[in-house]
PDB file of N, CA and C in Angstrom:
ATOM      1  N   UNK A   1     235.091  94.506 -33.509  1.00  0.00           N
ATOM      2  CA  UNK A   1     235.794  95.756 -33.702  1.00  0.00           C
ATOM      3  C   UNK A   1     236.654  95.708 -34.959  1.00  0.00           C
ATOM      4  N   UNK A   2     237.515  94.620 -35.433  1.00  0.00           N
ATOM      5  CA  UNK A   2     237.708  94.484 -36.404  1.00  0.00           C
ATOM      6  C   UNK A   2     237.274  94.710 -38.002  1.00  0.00           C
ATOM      7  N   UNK A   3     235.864  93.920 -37.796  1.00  0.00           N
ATOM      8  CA  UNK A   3     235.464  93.843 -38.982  1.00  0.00           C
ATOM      9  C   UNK A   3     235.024  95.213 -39.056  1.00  0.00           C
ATOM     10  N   UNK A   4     234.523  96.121 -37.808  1.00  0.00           N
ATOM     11  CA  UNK A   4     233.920  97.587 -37.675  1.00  0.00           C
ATOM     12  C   UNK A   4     235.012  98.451 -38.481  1.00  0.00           C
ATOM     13  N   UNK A   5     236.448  98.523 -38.002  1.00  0.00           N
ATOM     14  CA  UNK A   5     237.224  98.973 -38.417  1.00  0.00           C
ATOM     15  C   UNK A   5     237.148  98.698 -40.213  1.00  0.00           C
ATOM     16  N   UNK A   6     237.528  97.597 -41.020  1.00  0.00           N
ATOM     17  CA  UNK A   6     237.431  97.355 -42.144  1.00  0.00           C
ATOM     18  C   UNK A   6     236.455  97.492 -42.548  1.00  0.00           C
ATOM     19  N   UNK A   7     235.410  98.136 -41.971  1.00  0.00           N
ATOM     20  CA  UNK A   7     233.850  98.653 -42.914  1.00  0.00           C
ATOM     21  C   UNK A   7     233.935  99.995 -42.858  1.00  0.00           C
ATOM     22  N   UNK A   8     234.776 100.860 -41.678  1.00  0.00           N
ATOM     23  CA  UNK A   8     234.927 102.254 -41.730  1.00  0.00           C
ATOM     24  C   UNK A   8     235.872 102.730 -42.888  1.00  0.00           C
ATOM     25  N   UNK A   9     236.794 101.481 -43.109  1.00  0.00           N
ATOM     26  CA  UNK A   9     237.452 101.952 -44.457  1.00  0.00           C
ATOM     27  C   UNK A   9     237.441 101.838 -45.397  1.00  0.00           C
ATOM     28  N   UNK A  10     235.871 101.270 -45.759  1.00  0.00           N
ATOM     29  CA  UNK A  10     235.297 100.945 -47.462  1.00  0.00           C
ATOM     30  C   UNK A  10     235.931  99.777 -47.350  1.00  0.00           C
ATOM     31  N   UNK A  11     236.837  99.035 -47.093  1.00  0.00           N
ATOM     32  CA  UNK A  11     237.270  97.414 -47.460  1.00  0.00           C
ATOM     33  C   UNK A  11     236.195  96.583 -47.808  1.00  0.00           C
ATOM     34  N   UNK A  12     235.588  96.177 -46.847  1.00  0.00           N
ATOM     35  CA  UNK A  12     234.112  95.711 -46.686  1.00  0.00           C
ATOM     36  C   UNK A  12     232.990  96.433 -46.822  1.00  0.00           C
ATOM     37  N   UNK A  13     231.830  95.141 -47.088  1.00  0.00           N
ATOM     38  CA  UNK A  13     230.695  96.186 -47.229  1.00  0.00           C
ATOM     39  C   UNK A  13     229.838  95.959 -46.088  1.00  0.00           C
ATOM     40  N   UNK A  14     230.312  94.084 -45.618  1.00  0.00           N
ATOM     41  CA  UNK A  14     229.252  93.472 -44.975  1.00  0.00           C
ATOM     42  C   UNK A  14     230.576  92.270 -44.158  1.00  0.00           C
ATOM     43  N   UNK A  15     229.783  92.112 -43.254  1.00  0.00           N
ATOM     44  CA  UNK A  15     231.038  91.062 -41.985  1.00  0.00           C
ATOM     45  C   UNK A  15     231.464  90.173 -42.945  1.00  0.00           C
ATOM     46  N   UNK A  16     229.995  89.146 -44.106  1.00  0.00           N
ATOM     47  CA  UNK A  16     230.245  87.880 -44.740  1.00  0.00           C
ATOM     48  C   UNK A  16     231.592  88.399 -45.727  1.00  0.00           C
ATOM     49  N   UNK A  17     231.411  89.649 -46.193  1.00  0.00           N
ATOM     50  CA  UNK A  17     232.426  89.982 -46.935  1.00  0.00           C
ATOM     51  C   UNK A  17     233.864  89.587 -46.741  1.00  0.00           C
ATOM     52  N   UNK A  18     234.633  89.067 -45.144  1.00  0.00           N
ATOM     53  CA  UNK A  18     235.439  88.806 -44.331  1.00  0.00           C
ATOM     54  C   UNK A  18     235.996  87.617 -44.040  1.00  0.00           C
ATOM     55  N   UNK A  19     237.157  87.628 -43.599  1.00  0.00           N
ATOM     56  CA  UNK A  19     237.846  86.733 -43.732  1.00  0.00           C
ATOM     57  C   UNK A  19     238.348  86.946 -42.536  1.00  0.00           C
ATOM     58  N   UNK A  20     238.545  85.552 -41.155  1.00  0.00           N
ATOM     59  CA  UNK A  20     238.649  86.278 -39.983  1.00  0.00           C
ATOM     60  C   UNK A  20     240.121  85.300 -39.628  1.00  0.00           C
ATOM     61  N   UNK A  21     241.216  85.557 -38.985  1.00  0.00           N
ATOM     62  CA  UNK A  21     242.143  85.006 -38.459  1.00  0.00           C
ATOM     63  C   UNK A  21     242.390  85.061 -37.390  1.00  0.00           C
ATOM     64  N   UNK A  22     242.258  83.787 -36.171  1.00  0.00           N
ATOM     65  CA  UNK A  22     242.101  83.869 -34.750  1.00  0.00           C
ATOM     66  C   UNK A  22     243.748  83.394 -34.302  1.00  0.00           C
ATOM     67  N   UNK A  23     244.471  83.999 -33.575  1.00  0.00           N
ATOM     68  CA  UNK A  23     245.575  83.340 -32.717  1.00  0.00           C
ATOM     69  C   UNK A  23     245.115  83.244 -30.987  1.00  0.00           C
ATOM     70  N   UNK A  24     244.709  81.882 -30.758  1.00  0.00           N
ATOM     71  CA  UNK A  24     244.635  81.967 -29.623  1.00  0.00           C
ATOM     72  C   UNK A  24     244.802  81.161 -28.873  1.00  0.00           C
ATOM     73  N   UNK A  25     245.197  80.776 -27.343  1.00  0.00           N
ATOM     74  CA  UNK A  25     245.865  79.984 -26.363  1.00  0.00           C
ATOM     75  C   UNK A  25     245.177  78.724 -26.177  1.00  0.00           C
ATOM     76  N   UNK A  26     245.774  77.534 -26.196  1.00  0.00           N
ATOM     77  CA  UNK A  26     245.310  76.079 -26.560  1.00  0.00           C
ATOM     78  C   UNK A  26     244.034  76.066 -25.942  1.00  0.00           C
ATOM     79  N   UNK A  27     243.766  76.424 -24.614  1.00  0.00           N
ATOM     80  CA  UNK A  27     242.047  76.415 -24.173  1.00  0.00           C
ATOM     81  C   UNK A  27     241.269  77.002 -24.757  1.00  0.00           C
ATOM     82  N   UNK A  28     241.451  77.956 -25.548  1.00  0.00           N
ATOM     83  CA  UNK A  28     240.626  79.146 -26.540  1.00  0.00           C
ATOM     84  C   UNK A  28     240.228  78.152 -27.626  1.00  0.00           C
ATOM     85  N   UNK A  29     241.852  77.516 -27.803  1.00  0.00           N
ATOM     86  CA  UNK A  29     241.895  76.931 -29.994  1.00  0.00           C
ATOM     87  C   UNK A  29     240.604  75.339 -29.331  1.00  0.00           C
ATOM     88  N   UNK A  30     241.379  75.009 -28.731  1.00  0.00           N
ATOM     89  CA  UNK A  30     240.091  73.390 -28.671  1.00  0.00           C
ATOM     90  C   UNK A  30     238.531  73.620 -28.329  1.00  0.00           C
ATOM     91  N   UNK A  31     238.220  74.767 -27.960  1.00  0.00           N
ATOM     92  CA  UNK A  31     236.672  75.231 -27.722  1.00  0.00           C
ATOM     93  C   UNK A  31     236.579  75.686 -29.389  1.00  0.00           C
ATOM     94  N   UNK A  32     237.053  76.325 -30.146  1.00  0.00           N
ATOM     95  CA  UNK A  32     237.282  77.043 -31.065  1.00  0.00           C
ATOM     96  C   UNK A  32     236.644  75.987 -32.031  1.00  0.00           C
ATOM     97  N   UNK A  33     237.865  75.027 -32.260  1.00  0.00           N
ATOM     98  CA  UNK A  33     238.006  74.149 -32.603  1.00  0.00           C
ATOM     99  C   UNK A  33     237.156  73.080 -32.559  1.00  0.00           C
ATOM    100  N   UNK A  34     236.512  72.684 -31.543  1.00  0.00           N
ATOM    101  CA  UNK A  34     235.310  71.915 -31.845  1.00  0.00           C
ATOM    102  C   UNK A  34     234.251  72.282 -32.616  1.00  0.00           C
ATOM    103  N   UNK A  35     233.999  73.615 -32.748  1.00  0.00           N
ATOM    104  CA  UNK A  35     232.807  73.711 -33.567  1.00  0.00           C
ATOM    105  C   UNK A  35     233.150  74.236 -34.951  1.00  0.00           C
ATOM    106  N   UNK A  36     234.358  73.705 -35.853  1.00  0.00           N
ATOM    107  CA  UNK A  36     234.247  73.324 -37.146  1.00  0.00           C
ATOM    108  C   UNK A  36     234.263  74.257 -38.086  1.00  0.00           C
ATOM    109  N   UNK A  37     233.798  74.191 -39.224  1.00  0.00           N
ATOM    110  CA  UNK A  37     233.384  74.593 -40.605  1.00  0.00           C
ATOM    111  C   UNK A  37     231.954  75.721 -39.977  1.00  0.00           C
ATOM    112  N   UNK A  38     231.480  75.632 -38.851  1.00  0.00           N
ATOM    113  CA  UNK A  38     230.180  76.183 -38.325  1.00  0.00           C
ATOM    114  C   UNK A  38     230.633  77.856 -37.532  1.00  0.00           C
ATOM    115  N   UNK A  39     232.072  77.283 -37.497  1.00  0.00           N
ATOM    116  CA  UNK A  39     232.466  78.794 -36.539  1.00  0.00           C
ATOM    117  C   UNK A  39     232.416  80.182 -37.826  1.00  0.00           C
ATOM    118  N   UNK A  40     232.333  79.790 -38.636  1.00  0.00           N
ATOM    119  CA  UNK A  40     231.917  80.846 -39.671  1.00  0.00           C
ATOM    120  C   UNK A  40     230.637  81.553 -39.360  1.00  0.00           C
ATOM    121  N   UNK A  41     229.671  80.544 -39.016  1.00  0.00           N
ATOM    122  CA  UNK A  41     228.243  81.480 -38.611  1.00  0.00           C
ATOM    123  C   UNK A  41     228.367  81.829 -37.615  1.00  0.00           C
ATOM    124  N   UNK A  42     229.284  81.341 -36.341  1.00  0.00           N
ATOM    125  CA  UNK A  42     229.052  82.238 -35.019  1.00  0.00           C
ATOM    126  C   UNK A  42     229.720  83.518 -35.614  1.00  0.00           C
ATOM    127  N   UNK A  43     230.935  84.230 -35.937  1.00  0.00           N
ATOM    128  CA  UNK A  43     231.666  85.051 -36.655  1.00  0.00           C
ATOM    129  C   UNK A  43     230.733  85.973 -37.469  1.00  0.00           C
ATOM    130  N   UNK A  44     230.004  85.761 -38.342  1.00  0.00           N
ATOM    131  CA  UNK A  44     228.804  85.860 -39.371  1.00  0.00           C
ATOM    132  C   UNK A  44     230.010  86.403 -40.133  1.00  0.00           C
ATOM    133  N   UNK A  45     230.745  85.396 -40.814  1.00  0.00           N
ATOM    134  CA  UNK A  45     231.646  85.966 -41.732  1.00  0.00           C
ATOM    135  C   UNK A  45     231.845  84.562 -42.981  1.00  0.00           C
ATOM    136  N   UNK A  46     232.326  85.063 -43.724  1.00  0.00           N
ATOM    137  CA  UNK A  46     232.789  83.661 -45.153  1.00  0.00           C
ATOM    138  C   UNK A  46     233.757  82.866 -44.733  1.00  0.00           C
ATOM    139  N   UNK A  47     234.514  83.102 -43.791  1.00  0.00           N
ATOM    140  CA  UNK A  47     235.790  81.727 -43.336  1.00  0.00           C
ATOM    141  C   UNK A  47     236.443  82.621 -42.066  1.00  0.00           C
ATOM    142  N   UNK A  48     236.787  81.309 -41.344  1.00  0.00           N
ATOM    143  CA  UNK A  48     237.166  81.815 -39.866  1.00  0.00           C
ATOM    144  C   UNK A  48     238.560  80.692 -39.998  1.00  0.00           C
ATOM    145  N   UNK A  49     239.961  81.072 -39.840  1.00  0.00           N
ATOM    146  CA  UNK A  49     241.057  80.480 -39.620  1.00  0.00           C
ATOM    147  C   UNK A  49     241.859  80.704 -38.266  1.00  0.00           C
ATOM    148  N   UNK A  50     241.814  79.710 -37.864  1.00  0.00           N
ATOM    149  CA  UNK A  50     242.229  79.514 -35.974  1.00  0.00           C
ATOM    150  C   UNK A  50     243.515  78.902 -35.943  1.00  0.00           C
ATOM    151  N   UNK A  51     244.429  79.921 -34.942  1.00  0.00           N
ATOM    152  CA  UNK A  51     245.858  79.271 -34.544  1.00  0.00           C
ATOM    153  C   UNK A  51     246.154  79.092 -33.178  1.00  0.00           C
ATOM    154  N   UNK A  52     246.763  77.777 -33.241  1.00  0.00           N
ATOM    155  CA  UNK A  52     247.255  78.011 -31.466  1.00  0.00           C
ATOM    156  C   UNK A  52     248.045  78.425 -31.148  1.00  0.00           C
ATOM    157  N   UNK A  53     248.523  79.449 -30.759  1.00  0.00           N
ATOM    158  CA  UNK A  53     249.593  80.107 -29.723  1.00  0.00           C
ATOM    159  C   UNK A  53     249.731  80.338 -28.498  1.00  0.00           C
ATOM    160  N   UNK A  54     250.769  80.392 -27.409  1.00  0.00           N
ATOM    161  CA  UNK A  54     250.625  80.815 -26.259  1.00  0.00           C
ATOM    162  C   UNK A  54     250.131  81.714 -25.936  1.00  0.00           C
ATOM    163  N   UNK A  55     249.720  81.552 -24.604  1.00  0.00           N
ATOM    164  CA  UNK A  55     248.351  82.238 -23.382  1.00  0.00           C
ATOM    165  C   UNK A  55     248.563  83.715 -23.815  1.00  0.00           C
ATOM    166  N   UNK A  56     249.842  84.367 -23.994  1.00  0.00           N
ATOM    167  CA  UNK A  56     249.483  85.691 -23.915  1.00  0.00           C
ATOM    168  C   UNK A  56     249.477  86.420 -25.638  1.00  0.00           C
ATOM    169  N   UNK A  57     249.524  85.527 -26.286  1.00  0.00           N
ATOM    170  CA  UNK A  57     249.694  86.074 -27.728  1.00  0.00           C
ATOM    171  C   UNK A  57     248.529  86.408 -28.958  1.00  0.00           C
ATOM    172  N   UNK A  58     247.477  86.183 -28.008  1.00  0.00           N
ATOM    173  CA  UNK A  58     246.222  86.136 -28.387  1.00  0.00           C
ATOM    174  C   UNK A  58     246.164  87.564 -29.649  1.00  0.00           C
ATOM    175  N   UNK A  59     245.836  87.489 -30.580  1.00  0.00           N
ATOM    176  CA  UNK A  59     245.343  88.153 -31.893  1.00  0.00           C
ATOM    177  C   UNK A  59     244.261  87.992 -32.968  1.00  0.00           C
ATOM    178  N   UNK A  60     243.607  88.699 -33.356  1.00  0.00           N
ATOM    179  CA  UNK A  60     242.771  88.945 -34.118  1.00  0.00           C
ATOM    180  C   UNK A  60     242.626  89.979 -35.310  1.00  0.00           C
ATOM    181  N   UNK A  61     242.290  89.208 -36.474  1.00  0.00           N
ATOM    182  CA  UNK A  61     242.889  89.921 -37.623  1.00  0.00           C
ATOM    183  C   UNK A  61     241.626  89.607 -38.951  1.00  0.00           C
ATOM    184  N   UNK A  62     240.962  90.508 -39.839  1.00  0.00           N
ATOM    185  CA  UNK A  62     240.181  89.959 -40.634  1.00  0.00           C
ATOM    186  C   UNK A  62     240.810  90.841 -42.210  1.00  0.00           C
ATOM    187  N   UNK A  63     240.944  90.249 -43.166  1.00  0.00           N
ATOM    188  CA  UNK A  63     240.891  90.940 -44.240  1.00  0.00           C
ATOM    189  C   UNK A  63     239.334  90.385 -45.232  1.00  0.00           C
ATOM    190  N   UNK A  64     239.600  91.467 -46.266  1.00  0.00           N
ATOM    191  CA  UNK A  64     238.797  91.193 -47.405  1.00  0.00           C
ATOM    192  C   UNK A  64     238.559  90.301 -47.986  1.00  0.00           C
ATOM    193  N   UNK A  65     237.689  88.828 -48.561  1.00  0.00           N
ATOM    194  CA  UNK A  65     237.949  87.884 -49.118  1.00  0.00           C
ATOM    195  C   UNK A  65     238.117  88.385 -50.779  1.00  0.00           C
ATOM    196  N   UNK A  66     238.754  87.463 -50.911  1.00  0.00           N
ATOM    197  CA  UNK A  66     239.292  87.499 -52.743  1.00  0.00           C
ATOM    198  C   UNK A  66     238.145  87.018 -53.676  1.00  0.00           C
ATOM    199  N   UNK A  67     237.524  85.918 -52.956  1.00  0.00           N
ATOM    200  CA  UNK A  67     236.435  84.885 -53.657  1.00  0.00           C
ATOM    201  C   UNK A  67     235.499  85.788 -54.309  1.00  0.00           C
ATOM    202  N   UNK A  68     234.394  85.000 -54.721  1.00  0.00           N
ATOM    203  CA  UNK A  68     233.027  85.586 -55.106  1.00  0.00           C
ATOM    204  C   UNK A  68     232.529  85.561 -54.045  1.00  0.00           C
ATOM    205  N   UNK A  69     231.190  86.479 -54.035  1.00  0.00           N
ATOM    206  CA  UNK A  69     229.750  86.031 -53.735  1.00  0.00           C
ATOM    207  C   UNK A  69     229.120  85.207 -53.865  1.00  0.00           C
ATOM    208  N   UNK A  70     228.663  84.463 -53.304  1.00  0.00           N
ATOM    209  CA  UNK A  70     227.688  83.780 -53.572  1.00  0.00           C
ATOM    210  C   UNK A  70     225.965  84.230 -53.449  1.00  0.00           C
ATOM    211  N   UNK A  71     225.217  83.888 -54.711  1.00  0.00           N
ATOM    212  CA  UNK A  71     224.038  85.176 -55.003  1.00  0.00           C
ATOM    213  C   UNK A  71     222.840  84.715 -53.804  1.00  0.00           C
ATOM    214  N   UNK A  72     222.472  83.506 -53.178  1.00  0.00           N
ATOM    215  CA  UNK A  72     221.813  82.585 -51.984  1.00  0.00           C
ATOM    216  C   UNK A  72     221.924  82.944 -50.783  1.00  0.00           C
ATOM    217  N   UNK A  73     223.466  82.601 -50.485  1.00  0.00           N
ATOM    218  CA  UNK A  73     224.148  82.742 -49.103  1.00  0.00           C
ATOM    219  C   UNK A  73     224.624  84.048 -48.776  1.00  0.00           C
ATOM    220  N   UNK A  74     225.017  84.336 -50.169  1.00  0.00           N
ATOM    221  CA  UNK A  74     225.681  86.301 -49.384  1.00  0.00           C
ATOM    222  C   UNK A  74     227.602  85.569 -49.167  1.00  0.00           C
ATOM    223  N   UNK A  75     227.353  84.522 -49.162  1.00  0.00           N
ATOM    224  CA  UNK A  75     229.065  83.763 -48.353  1.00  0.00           C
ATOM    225  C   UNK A  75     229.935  84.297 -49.770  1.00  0.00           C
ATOM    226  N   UNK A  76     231.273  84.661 -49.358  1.00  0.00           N
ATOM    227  CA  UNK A  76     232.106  84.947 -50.383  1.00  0.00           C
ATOM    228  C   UNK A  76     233.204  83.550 -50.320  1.00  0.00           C
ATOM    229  N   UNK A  77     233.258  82.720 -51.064  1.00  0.00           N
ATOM    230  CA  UNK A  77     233.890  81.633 -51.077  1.00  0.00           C
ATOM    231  C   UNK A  77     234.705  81.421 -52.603  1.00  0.00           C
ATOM    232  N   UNK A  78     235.544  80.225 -52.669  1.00  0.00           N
ATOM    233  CA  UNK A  78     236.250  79.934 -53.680  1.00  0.00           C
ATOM    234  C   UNK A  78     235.518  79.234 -54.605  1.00  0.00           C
ATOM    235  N   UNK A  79     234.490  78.546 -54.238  1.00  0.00           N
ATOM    236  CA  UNK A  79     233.890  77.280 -54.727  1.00  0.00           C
ATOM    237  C   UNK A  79     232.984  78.274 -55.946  1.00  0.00           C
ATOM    238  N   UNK A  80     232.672  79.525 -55.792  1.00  0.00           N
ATOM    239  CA  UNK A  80     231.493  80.158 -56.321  1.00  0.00           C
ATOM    240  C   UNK A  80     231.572  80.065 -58.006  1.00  0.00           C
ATOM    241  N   UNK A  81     230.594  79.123 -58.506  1.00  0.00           N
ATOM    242  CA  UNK A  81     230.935  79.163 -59.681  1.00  0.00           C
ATOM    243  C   UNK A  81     231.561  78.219 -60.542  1.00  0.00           C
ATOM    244  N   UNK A  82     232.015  76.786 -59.612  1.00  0.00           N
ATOM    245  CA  UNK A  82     232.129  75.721 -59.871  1.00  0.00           C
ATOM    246  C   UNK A  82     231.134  75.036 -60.792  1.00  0.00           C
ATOM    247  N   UNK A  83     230.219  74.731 -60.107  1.00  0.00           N
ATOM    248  CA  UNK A  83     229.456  73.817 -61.082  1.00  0.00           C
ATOM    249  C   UNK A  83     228.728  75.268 -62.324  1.00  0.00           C
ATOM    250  N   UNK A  84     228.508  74.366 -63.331  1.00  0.00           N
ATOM    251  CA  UNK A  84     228.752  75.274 -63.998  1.00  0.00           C
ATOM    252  C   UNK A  84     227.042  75.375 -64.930  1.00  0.00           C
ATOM    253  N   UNK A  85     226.136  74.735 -64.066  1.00  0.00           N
ATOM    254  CA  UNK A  85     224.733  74.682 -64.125  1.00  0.00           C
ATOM    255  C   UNK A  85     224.378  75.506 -63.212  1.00  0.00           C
ATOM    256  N   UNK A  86     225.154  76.423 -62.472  1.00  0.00           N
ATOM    257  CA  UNK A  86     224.635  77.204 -61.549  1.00  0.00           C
ATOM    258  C   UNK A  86     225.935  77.956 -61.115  1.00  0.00           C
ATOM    259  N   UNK A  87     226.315  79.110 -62.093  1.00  0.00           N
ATOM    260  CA  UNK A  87     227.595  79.626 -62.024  1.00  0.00           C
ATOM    261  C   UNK A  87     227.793  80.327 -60.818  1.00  0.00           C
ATOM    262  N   UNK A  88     226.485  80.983 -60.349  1.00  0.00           N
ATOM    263  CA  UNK A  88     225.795  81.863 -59.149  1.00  0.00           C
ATOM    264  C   UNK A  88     226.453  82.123 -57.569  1.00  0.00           C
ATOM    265  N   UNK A  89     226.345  80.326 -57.827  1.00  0.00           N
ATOM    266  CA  UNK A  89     226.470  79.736 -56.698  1.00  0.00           C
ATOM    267  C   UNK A  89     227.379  78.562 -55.918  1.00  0.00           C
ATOM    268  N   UNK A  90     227.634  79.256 -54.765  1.00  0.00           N
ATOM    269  CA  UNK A  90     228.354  78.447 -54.240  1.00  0.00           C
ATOM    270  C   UNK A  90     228.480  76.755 -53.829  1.00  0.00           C
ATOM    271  N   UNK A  91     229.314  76.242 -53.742  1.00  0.00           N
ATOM    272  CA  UNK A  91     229.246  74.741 -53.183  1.00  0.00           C
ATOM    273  C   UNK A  91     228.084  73.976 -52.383  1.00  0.00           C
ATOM    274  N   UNK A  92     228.182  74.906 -51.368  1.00  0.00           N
ATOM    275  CA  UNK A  92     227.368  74.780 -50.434  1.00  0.00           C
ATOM    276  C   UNK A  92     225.818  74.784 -50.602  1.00  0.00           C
ATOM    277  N   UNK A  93     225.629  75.800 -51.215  1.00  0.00           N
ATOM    278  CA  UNK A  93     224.433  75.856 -51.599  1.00  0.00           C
ATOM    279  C   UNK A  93     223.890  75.038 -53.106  1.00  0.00           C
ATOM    280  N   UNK A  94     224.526  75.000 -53.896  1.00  0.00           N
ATOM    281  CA  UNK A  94     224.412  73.876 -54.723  1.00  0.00           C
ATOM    282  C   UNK A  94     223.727  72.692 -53.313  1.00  0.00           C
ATOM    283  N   UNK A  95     224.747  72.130 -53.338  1.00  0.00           N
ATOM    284  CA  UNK A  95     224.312  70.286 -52.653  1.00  0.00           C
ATOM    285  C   UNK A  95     222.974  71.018 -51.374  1.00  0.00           C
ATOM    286  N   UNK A  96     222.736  72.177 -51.135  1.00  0.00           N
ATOM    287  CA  UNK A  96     221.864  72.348 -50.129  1.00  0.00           C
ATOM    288  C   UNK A  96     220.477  72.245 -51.323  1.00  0.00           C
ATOM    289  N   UNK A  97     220.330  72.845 -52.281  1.00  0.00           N
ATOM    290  CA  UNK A  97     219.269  73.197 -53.359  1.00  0.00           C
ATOM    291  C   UNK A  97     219.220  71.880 -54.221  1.00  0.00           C
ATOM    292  N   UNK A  98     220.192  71.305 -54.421  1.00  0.00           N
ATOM    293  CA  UNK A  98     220.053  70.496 -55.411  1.00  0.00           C
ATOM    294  C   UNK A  98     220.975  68.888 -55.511  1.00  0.00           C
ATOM    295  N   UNK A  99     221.377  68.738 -54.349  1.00  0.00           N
ATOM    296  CA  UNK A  99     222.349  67.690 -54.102  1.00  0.00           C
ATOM    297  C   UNK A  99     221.552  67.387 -52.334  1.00  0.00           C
ATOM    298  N   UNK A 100     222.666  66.337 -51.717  1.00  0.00           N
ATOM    299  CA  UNK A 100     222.468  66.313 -50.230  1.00  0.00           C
ATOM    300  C   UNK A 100     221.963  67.097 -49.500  1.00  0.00           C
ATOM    301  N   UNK A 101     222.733  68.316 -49.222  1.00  0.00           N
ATOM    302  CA  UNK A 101     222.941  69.477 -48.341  1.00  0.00           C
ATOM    303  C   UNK A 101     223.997  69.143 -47.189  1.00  0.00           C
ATOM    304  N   UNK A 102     224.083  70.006 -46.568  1.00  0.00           N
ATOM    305  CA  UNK A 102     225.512  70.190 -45.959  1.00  0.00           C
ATOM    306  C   UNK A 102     224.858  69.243 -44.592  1.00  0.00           C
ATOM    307  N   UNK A 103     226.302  69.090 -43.469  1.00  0.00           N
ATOM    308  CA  UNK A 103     225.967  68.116 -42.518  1.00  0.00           C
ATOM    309  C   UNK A 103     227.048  69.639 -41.377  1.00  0.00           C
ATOM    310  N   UNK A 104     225.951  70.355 -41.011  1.00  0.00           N
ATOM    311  CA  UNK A 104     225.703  71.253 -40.090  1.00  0.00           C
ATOM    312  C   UNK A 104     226.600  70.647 -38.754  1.00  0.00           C
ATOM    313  N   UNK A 105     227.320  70.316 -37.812  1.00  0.00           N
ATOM    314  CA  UNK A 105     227.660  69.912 -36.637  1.00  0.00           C
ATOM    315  C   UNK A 105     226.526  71.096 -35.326  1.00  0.00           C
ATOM    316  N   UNK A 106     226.890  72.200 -35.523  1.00  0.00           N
ATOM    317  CA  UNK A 106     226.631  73.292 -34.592  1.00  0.00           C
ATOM    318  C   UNK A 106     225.651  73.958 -34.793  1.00  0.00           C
ATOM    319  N   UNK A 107     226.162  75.114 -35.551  1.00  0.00           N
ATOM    320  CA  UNK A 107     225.292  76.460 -35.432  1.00  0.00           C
ATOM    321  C   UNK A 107     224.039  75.730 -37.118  1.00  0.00           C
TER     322      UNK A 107
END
């Protein structure tokens, strides 16, 4: 509903476009929390930031990311444009195309 809201108001164009901020009660944050750098794809958004707060303070909040695009992933990140053999593209996808590739835990 969030991100619905920030697409009804032109902010966004697309969820990845998003930036999501979770406040939620320690049983919420350690489920949350186990699944990493990966809770971005359950979300289908560019970065997911999780807080613990008490049981009843639970909130949810997404703004616009600042970053680039990335031209591969669609992910709007900071990294975009780092290496500079592939201005395009993000971190991630660099070492996925042309390095290691990433070490996935989850999704």
């Amino acid at each position: 509903r969030v991100l619905e809201e920030l697409r009804s108001a032109g902010k966004i164009g697309s969820s990845l476009q998003a930036e999501v901020s979770l406040s939620v009660a320690p049983e919420i944050y350690d489920l949350l929390a186990s699944l990493g750098e990966d809770l971005k794809f359950v979300f289908i958004c560019s970065k997911v930031t999780i807080e613990r707060v008490g049981a009843g303070d639970t909130a949810i909040s997404a703004t616009p990311s600042t970053h680039a695009k990335c031209v591969r992933c669609w992910h709007w990140r900071e990294d975009v444009g780092r290496d500079t053999e592939h201005p395009e593209l993000c971190g991630r996808c660099t070492s996925n195309l042309f390095g290691a590739g990433e070490a996935r835990q989850i999704a």
